[in-house]
C-alpha atoms as a PDB file:
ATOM      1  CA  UNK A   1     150.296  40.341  76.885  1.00  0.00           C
ATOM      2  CA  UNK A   2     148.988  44.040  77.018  1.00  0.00           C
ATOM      3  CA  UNK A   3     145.015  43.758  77.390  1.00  0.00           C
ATOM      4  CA  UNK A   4     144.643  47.551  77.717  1.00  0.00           C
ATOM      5  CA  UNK A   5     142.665  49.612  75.619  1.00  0.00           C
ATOM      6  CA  UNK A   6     142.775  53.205  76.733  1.00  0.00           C
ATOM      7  CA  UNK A   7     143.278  56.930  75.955  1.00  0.00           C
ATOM      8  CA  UNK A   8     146.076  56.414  73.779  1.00  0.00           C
ATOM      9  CA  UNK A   9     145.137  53.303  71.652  1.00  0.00           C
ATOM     10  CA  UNK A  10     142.018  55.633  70.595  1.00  0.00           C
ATOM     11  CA  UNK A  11     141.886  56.855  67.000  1.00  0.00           C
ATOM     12  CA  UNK A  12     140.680  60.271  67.706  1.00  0.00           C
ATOM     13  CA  UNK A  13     141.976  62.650  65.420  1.00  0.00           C
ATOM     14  CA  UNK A  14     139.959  63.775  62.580  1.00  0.00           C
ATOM     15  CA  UNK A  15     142.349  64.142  60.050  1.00  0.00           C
ATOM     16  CA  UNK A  16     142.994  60.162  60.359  1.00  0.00           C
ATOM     17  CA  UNK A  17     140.474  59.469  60.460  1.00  0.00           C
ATOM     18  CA  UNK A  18     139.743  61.324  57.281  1.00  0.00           C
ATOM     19  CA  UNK A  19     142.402  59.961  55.936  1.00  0.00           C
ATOM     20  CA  UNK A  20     141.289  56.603  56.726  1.00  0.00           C
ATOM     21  CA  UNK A  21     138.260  56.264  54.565  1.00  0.00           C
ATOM     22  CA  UNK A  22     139.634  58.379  51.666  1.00  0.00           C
ATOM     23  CA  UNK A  23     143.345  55.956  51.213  1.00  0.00           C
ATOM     24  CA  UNK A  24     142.494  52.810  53.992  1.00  0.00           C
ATOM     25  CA  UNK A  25     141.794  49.201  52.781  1.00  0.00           C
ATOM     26  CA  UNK A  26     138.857  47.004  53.884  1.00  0.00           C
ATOM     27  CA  UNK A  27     138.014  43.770  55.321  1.00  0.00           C
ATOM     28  CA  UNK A  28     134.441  42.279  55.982  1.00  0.00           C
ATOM     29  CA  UNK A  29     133.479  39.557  58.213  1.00  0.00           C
ATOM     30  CA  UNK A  30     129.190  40.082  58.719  1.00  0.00           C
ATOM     31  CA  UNK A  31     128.256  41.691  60.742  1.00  0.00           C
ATOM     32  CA  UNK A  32     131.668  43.535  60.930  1.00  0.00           C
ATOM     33  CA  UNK A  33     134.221  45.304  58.765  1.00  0.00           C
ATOM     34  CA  UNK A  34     137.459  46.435  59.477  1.00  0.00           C
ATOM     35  CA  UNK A  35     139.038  49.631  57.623  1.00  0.00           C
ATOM     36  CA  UNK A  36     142.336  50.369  57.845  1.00  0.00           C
ATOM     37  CA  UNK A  37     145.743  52.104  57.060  1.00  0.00           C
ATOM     38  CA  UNK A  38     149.279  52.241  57.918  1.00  0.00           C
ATOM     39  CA  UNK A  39     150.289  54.788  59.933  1.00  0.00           C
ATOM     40  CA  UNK A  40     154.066  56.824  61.293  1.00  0.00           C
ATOM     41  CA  UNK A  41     155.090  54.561  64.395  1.00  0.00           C
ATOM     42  CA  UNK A  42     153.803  56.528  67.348  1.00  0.00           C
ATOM     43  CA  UNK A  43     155.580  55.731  70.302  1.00  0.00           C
ATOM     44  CA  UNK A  44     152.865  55.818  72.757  1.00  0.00           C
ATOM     45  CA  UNK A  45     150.684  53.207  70.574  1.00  0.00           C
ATOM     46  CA  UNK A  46     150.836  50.509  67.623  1.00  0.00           C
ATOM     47  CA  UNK A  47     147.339  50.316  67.249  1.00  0.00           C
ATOM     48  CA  UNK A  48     144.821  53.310  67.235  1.00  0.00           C
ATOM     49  CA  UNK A  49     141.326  52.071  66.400  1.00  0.00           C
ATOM     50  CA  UNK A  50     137.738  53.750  66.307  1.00  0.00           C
ATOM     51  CA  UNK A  51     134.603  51.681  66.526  1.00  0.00           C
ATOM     52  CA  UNK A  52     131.268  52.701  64.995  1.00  0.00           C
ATOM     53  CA  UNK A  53     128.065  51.505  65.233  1.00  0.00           C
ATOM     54  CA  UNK A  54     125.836  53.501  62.002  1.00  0.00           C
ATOM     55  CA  UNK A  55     122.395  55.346  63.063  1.00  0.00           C
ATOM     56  CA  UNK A  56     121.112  54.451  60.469  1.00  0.00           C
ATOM     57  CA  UNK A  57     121.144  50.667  61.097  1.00  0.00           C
ATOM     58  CA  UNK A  58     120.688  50.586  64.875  1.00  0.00           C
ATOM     59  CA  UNK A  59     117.917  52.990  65.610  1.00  0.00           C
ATOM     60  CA  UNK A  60     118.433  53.293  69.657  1.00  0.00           C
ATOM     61  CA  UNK A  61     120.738  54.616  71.417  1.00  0.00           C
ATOM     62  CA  UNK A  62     121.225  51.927  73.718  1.00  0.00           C
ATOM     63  CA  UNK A  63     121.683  49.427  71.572  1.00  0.00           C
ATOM     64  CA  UNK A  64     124.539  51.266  69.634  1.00  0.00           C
ATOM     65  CA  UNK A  65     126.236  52.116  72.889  1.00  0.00           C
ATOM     66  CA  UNK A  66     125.717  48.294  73.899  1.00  0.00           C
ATOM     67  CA  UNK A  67     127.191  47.416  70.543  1.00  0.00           C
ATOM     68  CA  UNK A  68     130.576  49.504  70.416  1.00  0.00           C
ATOM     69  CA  UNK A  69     131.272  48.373  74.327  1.00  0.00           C
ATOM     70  CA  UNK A  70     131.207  44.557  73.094  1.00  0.00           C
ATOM     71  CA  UNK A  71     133.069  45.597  69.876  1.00  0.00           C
ATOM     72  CA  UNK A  72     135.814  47.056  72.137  1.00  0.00           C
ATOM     73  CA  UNK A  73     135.841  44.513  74.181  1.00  0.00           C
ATOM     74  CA  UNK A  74     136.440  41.801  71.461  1.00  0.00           C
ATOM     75  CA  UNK A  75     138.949  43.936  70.507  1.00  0.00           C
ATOM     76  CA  UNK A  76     140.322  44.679  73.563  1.00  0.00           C
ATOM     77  CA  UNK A  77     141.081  40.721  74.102  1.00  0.00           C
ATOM     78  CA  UNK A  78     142.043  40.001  70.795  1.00  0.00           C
ATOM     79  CA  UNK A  79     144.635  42.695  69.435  1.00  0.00           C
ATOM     80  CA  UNK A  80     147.274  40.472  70.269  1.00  0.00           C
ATOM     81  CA  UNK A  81     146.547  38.370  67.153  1.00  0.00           C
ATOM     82  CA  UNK A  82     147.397  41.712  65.597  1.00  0.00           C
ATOM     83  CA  UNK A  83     150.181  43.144  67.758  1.00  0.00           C
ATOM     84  CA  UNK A  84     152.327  39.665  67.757  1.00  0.00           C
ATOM     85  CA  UNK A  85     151.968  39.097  63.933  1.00  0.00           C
ATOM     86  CA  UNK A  86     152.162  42.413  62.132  1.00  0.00           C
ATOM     87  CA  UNK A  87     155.384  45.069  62.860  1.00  0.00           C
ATOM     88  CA  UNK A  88     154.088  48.525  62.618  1.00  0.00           C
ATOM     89  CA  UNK A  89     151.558  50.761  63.492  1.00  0.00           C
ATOM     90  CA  UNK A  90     148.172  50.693  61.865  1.00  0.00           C
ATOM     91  CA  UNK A  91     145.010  53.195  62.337  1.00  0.00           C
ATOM     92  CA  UNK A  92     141.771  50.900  62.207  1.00  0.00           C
ATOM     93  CA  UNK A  93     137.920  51.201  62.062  1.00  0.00           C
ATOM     94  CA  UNK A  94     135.543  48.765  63.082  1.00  0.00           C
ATOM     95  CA  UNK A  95     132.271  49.522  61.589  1.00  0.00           C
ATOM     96  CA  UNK A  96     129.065  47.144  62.655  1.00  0.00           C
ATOM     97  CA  UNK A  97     127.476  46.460  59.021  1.00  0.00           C
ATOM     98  CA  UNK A  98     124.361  44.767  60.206  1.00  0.00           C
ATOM     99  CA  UNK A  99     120.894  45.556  61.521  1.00  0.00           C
ATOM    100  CA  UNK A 100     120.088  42.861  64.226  1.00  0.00           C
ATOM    101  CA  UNK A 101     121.555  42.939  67.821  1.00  0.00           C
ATOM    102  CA  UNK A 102     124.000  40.469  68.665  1.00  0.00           C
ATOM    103  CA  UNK A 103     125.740  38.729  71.335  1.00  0.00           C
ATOM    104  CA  UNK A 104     129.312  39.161  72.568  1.00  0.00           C
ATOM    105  CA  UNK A 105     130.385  35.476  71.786  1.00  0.00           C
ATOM    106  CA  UNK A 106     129.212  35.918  68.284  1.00  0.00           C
ATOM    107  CA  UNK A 107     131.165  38.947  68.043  1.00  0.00           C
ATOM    108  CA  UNK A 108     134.275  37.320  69.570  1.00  0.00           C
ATOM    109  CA  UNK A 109     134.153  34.977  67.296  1.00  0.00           C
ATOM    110  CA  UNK A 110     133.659  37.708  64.317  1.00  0.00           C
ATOM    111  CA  UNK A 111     136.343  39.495  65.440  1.00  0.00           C
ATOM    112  CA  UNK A 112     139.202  36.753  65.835  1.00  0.00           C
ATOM    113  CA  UNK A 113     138.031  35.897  62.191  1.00  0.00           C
ATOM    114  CA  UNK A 114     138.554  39.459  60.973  1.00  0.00           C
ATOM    115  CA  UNK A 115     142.201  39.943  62.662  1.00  0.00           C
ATOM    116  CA  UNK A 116     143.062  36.624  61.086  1.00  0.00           C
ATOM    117  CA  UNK A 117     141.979  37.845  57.638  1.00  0.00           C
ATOM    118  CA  UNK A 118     144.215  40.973  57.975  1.00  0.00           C
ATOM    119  CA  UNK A 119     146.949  39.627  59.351  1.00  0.00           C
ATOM    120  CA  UNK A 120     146.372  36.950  56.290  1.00  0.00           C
ATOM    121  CA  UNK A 121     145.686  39.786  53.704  1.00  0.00           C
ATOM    122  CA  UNK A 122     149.218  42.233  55.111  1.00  0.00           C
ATOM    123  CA  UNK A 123     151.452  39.482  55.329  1.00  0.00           C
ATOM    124  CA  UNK A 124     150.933  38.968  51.542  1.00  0.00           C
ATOM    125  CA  UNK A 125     151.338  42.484  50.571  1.00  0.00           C
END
């Protein structure tokens, strides 16, 4: 099972991520939700995924950068739920939607419930 999250599982190109929020779908689990969009099969990656944490609704910049580091790491252990169940190659977002700090098992927890509801929600379409 591939754990890793680095350079190239990154979404990091702007025009994707443009393209993201103008044609991608959503899911919501409070605090999190998940955009996302199918994407050409890249053959370095299945998976390239942003996280953001909103200025606006975390006022310190500590506490956004503590945020996005526990939102990768939930990721980071939990992709598989993604990566075993769906075939293709998906761009995704993770956007925290919620004002109060929170804890990484919280999160976890979030997060499994969030991959389940996509998986859940493509497997239908």
């Amino acid at each position: 099972m591939d754990e890793r999250f680095g350079k190239q599982d990154k979404l990091k190109s702007e025009r994707l991520i443009e393209k993201l929020f103008v044609e991608g779908k959503s899911v919501k689990k409070f605090p999190l939700k998940l955009v996302y969009l199918p994407i050409k099969a890249s053959e370095d990656s299945q998976l390239k995924t942003g996280i953001s944490v909103p200025k606006k609704l975390v006022k310190t910049a500590p506490n956004r950068n503590r945020i996005k580091r526990l939102m990768r790491e939930a990721f980071r252990k939990n992709k598989y739920l993604v990566t075993n169940n769906i075939p293709g190659s998906y761009a995704f977002m993770f956007i925290y939607i919620s004002r109060d700090k929170t804890d990484y098992e919280s999160l976890n927890r979030t997060m499994i419930k969030l991959l389940q509801t996509f998986v859940e929600k493509e497997k239908q379409d």
